[in-house]
N, C-alpha and C. Protein backbone atom coordinates (compact mmCIF):
# COMPACT_ATOMS: atom_id res chain seq x y z
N UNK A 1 -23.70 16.66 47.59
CA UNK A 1 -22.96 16.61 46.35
C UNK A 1 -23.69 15.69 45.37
N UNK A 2 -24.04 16.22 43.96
CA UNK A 2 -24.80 15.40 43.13
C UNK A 2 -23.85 14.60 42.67
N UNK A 3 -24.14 13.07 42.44
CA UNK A 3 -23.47 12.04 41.71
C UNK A 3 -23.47 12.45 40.00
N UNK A 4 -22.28 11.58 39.84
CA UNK A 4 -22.57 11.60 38.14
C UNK A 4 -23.24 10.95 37.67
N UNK A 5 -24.05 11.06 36.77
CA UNK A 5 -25.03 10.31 35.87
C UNK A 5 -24.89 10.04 34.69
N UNK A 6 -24.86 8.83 34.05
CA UNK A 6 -24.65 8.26 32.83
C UNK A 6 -26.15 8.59 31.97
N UNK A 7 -26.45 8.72 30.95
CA UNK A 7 -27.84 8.25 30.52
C UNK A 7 -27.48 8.18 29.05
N UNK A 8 -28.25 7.54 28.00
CA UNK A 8 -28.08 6.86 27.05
C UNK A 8 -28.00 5.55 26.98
N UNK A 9 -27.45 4.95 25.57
CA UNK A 9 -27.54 3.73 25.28
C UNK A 9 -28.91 3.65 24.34
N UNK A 10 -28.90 1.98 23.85
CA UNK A 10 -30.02 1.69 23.11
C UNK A 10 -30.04 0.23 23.07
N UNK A 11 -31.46 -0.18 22.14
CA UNK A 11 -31.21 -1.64 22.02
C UNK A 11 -31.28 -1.23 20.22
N UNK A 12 -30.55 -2.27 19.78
CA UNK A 12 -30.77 -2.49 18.54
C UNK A 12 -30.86 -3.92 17.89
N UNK A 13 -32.03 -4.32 17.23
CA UNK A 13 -32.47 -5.66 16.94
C UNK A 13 -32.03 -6.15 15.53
N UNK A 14 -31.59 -4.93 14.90
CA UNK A 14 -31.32 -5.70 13.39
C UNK A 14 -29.73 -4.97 13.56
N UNK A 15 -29.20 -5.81 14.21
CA UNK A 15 -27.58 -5.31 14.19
C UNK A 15 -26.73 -6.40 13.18
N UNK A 16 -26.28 -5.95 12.02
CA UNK A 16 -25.46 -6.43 11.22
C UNK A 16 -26.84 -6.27 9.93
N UNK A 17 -27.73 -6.96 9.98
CA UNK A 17 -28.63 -7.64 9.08
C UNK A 17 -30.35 -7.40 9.63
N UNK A 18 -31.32 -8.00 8.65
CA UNK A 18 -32.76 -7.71 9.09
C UNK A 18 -33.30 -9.29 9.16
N UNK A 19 -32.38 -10.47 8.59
CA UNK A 19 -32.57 -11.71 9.14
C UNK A 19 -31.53 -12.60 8.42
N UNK A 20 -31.51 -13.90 9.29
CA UNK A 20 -30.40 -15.01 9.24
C UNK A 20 -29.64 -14.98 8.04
N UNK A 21 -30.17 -14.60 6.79
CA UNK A 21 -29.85 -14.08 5.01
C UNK A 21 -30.15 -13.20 4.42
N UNK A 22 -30.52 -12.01 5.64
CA UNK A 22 -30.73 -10.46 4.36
C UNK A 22 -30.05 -10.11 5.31
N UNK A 23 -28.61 -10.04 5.09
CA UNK A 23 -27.54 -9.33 6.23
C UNK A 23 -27.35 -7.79 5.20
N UNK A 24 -26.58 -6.48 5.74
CA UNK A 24 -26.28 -5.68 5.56
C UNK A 24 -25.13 -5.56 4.52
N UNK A 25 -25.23 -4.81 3.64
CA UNK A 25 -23.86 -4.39 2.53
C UNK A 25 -22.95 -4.22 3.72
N UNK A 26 -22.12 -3.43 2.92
CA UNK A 26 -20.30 -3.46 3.88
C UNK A 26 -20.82 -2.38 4.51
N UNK A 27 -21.31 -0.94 3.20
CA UNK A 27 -21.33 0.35 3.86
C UNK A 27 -22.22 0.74 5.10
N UNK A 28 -23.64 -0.18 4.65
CA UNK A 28 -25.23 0.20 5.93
C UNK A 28 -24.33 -0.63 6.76
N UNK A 29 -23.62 -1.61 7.11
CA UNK A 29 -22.85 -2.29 7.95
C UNK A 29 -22.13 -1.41 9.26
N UNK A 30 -20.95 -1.20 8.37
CA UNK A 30 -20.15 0.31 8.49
C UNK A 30 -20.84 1.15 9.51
N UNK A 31 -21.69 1.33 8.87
CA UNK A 31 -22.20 3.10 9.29
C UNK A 31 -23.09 2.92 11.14
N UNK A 32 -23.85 1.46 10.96
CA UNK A 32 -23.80 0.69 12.50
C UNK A 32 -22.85 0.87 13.69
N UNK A 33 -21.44 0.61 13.47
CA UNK A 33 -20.82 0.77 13.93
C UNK A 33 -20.45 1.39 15.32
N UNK A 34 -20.87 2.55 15.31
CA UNK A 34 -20.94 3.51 16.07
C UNK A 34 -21.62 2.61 17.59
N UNK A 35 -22.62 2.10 16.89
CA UNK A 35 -23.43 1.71 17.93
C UNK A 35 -23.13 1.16 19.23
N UNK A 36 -21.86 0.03 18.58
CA UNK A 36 -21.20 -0.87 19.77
C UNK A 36 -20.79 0.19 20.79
N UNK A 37 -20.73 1.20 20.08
CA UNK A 37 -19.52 1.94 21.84
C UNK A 37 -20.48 3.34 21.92
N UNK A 38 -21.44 3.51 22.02
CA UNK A 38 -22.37 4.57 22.50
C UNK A 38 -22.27 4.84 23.85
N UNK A 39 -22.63 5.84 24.00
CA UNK A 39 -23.07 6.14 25.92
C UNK A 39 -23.91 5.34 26.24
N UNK A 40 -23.93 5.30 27.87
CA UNK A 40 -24.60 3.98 28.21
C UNK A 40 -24.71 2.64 27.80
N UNK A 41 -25.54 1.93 28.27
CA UNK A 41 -25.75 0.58 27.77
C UNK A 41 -26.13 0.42 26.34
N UNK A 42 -25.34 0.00 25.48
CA UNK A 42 -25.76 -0.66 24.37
C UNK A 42 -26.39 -2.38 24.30
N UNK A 43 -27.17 -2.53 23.89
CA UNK A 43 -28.09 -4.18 23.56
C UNK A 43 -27.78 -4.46 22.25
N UNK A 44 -26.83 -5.40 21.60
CA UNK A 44 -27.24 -5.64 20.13
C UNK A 44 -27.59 -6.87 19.72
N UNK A 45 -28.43 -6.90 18.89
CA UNK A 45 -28.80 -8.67 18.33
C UNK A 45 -29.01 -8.92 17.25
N UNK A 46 -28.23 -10.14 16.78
CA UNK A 46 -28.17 -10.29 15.62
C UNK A 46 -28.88 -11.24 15.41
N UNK A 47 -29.25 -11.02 13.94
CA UNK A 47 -30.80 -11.98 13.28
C UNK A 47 -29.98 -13.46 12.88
N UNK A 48 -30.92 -14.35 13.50
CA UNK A 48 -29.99 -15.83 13.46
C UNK A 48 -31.63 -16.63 13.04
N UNK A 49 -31.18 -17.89 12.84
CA UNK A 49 -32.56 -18.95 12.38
C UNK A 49 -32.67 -19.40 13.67
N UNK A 50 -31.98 -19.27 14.88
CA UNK A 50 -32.76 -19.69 16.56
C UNK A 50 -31.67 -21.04 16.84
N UNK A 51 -30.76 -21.19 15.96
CA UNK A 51 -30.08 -22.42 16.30
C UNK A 51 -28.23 -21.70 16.94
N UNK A 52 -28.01 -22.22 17.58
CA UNK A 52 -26.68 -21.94 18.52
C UNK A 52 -25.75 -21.58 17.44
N UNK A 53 -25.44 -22.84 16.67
CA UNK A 53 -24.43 -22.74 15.60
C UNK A 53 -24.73 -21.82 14.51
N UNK A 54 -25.50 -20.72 14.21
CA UNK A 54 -26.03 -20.27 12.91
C UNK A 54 -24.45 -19.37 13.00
N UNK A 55 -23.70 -19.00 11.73
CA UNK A 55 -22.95 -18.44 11.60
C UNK A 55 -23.04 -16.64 12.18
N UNK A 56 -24.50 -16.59 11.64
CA UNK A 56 -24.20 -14.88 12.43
C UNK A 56 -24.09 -14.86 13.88
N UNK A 57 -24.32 -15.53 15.06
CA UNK A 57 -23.74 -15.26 15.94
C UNK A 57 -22.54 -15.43 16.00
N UNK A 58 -21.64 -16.17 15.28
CA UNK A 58 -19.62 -15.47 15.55
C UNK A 58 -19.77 -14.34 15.07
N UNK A 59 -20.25 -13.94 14.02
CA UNK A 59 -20.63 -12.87 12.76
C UNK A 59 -20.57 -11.56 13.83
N UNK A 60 -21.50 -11.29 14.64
CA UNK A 60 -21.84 -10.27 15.29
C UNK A 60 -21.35 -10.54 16.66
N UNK A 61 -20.90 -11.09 17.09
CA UNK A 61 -20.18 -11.66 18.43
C UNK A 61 -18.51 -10.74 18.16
N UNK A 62 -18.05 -11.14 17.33
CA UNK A 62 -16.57 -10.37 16.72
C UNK A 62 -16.88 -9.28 16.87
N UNK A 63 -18.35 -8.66 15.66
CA UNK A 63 -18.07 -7.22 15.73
C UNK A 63 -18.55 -6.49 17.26
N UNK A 64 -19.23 -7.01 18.08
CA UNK A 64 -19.38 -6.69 19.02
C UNK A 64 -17.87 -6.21 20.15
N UNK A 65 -17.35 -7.52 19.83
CA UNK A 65 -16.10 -7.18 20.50
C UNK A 65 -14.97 -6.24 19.93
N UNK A 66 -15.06 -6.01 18.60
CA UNK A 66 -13.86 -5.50 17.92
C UNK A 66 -14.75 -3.65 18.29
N UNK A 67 -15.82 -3.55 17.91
CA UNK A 67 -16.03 -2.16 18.11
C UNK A 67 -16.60 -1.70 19.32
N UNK A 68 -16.95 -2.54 19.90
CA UNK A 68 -17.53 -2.05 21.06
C UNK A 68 -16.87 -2.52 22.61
N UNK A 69 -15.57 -3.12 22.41
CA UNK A 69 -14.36 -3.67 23.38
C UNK A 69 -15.48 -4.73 24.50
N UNK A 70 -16.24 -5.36 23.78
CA UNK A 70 -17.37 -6.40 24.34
C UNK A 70 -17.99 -5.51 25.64
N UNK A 71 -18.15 -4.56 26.28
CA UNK A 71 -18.99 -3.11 26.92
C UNK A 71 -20.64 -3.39 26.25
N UNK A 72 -21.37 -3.49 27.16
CA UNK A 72 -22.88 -3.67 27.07
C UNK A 72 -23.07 -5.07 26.83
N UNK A 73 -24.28 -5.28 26.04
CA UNK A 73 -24.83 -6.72 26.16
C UNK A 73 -25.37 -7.20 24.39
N UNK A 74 -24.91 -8.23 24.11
CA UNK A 74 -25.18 -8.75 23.10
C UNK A 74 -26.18 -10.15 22.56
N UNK A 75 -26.97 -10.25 21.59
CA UNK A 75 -27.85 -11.41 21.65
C UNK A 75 -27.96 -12.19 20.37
N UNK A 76 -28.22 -13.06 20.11
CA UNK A 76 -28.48 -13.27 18.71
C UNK A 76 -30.29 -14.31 19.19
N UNK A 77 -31.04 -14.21 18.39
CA UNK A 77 -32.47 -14.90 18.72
C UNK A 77 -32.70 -14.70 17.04
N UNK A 78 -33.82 -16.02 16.52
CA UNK A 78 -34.66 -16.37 15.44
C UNK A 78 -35.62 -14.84 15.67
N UNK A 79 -36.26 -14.86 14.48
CA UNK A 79 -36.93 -13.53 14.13
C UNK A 79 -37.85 -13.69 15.25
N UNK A 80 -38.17 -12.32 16.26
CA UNK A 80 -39.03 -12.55 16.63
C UNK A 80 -39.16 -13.25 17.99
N UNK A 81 -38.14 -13.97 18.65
CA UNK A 81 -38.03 -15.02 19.30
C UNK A 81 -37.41 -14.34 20.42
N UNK A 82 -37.90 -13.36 20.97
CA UNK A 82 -37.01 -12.75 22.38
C UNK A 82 -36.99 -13.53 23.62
N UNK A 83 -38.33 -14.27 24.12
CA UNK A 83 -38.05 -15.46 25.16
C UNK A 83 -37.19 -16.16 25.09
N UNK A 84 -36.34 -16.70 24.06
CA UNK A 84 -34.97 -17.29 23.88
C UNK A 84 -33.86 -17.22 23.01
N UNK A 85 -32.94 -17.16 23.98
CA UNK A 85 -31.78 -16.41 23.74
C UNK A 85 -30.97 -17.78 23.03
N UNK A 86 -29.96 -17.48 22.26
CA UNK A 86 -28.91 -18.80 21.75
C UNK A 86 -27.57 -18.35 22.44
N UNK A 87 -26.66 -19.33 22.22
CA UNK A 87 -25.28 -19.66 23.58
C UNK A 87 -24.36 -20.35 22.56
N UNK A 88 -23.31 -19.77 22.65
CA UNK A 88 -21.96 -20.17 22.17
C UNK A 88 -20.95 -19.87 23.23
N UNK A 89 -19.96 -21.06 23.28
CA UNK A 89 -18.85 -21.04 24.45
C UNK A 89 -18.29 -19.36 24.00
N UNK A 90 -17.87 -18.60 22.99
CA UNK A 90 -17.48 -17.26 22.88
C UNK A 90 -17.98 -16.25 23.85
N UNK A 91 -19.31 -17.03 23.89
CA UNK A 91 -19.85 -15.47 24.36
C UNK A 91 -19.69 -15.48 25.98
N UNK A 92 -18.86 -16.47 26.97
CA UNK A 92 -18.78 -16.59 27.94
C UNK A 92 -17.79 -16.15 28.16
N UNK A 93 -16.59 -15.86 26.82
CA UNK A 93 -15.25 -15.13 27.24
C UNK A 93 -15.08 -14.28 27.53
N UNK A 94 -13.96 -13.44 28.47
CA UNK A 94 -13.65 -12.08 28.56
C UNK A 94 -12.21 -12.13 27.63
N UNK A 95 -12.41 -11.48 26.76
CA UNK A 95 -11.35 -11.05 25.64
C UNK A 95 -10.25 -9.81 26.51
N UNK A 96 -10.78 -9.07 27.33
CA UNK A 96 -9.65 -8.53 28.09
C UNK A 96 -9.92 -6.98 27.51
N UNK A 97 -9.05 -6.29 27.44
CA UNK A 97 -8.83 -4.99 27.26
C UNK A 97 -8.18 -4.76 25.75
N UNK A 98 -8.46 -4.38 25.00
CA UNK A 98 -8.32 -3.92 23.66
C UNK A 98 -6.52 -3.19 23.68
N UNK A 99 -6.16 -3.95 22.79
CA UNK A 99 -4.33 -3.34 22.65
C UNK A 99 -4.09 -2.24 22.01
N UNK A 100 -4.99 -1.77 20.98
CA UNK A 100 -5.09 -1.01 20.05
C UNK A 100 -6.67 -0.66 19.58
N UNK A 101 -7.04 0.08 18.48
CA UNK A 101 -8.17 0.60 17.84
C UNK A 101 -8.51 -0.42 16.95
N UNK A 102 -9.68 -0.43 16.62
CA UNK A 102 -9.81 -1.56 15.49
C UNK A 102 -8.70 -1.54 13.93
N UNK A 103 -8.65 -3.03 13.40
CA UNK A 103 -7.43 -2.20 12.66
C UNK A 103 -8.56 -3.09 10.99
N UNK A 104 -8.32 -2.09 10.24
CA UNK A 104 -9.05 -2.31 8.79
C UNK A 104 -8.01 -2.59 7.65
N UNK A 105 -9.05 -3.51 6.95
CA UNK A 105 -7.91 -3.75 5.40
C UNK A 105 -9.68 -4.28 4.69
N UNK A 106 -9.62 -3.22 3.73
CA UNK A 106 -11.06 -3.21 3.16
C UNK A 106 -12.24 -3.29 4.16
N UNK A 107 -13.58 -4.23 3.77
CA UNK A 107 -14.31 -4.71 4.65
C UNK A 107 -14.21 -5.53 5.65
N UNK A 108 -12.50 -5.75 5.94
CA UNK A 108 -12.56 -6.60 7.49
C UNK A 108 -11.78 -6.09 8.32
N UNK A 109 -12.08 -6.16 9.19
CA UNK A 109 -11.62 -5.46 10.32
C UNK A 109 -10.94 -6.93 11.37
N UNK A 110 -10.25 -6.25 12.26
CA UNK A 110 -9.72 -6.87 13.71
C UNK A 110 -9.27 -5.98 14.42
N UNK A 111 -9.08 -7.01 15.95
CA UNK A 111 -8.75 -6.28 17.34
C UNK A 111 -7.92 -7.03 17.87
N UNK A 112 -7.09 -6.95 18.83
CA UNK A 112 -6.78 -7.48 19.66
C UNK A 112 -6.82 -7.09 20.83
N UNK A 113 -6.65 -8.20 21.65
CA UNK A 113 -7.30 -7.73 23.27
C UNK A 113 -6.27 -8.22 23.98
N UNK A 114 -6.15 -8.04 25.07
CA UNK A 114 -5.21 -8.73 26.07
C UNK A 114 -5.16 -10.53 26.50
N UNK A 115 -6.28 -11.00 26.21
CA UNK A 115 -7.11 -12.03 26.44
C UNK A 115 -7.45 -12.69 25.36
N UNK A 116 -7.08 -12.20 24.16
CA UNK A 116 -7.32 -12.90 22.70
C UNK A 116 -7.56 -11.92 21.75
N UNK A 117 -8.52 -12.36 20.41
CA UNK A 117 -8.67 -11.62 19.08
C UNK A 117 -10.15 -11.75 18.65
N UNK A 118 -10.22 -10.76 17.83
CA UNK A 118 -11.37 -10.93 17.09
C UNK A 118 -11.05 -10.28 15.57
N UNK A 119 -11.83 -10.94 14.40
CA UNK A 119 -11.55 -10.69 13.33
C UNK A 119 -13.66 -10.59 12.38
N UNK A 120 -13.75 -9.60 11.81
CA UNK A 120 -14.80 -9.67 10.97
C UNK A 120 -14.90 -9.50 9.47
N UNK A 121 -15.54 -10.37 8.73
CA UNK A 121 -15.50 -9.38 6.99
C UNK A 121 -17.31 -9.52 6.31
N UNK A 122 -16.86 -8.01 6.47
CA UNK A 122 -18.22 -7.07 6.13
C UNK A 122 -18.54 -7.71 4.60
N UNK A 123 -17.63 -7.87 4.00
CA UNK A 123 -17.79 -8.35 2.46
C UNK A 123 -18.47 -8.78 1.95
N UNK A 124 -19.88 -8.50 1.43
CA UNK A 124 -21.32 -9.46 0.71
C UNK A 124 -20.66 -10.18 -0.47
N UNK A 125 -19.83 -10.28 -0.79
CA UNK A 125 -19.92 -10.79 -2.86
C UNK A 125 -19.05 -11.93 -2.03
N UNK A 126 -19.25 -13.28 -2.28
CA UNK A 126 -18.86 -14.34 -1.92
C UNK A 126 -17.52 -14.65 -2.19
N UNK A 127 -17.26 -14.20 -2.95
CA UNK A 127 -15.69 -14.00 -3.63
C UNK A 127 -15.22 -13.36 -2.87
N UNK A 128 -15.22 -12.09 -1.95
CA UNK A 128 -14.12 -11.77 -1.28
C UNK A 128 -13.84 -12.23 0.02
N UNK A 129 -13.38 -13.47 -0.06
CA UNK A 129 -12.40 -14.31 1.21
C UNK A 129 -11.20 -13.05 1.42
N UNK A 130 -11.30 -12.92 2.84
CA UNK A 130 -9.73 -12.40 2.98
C UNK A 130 -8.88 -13.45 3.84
N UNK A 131 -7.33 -13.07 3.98
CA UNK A 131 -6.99 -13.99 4.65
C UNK A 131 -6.20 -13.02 5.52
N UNK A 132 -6.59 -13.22 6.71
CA UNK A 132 -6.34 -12.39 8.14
C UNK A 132 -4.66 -13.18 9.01
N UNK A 133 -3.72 -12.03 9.44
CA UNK A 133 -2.92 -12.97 10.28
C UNK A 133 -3.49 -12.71 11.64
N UNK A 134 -3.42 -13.79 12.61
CA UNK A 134 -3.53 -14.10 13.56
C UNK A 134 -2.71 -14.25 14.71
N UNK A 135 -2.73 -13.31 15.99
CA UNK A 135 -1.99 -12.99 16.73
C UNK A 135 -1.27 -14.65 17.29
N UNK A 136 -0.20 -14.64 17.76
CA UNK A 136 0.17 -15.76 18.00
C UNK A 136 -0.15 -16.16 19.38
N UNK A 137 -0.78 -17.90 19.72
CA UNK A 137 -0.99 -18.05 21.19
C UNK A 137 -2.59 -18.21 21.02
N UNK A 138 -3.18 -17.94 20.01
CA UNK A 138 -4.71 -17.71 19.95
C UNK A 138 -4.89 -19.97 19.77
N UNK A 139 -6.63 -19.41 20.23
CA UNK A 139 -7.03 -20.91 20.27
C UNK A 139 -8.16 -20.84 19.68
N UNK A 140 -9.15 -21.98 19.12
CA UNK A 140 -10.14 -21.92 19.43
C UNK A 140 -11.34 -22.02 20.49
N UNK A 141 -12.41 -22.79 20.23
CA UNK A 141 -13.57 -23.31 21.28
C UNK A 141 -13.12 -24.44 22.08
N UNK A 142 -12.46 -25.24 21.03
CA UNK A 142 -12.05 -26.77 21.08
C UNK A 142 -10.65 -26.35 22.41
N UNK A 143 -9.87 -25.25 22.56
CA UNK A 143 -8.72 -25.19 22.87
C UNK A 143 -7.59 -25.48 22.13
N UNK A 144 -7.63 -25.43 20.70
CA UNK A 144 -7.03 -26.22 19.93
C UNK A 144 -6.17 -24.87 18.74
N UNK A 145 -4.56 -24.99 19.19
CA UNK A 145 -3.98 -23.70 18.39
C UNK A 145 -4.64 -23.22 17.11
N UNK A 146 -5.12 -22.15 16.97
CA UNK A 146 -5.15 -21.66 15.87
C UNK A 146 -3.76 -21.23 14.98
N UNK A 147 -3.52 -21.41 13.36
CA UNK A 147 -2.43 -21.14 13.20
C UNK A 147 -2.33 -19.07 12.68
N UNK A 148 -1.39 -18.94 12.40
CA UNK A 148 -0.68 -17.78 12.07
C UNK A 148 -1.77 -17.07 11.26
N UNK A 149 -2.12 -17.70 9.83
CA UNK A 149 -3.17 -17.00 8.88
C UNK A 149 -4.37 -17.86 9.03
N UNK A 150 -5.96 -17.43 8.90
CA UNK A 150 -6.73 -17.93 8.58
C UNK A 150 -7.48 -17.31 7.60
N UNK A 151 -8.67 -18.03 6.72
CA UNK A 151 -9.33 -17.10 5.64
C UNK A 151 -10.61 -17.08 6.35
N UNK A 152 -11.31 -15.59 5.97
CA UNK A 152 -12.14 -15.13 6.65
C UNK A 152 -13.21 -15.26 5.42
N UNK A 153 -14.26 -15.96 5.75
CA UNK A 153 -15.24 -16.02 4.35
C UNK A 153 -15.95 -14.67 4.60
N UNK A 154 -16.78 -13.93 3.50
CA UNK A 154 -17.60 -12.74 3.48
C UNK A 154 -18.93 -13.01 4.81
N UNK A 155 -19.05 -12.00 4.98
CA UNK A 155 -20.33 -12.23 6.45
C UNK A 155 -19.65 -13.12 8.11
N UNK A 156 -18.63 -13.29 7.81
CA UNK A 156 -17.93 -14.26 8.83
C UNK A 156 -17.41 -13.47 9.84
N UNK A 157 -17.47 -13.93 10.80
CA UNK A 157 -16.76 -13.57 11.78
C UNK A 157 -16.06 -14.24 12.45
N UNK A 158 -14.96 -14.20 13.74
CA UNK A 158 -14.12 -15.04 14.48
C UNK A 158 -13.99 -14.62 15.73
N UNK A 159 -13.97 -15.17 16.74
CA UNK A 159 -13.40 -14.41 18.04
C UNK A 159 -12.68 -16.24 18.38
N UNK A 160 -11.60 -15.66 19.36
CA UNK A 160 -10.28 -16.53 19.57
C UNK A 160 -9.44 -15.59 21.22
N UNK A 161 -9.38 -17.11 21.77
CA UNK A 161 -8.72 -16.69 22.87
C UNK A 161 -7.33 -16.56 23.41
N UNK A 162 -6.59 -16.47 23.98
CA UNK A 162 -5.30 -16.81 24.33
C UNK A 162 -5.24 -18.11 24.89
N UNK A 163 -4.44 -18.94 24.22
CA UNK A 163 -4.18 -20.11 24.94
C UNK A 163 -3.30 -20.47 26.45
């Protein structure tokens, strides 16, 4: 009896952006998308300056989880810099099982998971802050309640756990 066989997947190196400050409009953003939840293994990595804290790894860490229910493998590395990888306590979480489909209001999106949230905004023009509500029970890194609403700056992302 032949087994089933998966095949597909990809890696993709300029996921969100092409480096740490030439990130993607909303729409070339958008249209990425797809990628997180492909057949097979998906790889995505987002363009960072090589330091832990650079904002695009929450940035692409969220959208990883919001479209692709965190399934395959994700990276963020300085241009160029594949021998080393960068580390944020997020990326050690399991967010759990997705409650629903991603849910949209303009360029930002969220999820929720069984295990916590994730929130992203695609938004380039610096001016569009949105302000996202937040499932109740969520924490941060620190362990420290997150409240009800937070504002989501443009290019930002969030992921948040259950406390």
């Amino acid at each position: 009896m032949d087994q089933p066989r998966s095949y597909g997947g990809g890696f993709e190196e300029v996921w969100l952006g092409f480096s740490p400050v030439d990130l993607f409009d909303p729409e070339t953003t958008e249209a990425q998308l797809s990628q997180a939840d492909g057949p097979g293994i998906s790889i995505l990595r987002v363009p960072t300056d090589g330091n832990d804290d650079h904002p695009n790894f929450e940035y692409g860490l969220a959208a990883f989880w919001i479209f692709g229910a965190g399934r395959g493998a994700y990276s963020a590395t300085a241009h160029d810099d594949y021998s080393r990888t960068q580390h944020v306590a997020q990326l050690d979480w399991d967010l759990g099982d997705p409650l629903h489909e991603p849910v949209r209001r303009g360029h930002t999106w969220w999820r929720e998971f069984t295990r916590g949230w994730a929130a992203v905004n695609f938004d380039s023009d610096r001016r569009r802050r949105r302000r996202v509500r937040v499932p109740q029970g969520m924490v941060d890194t620190q362990g420290q309640p997150v409240g009800p609403r937070l504002v989501l700056q443009p290019r930002r992302g969030v992921v948040l756990r259950r406390g």
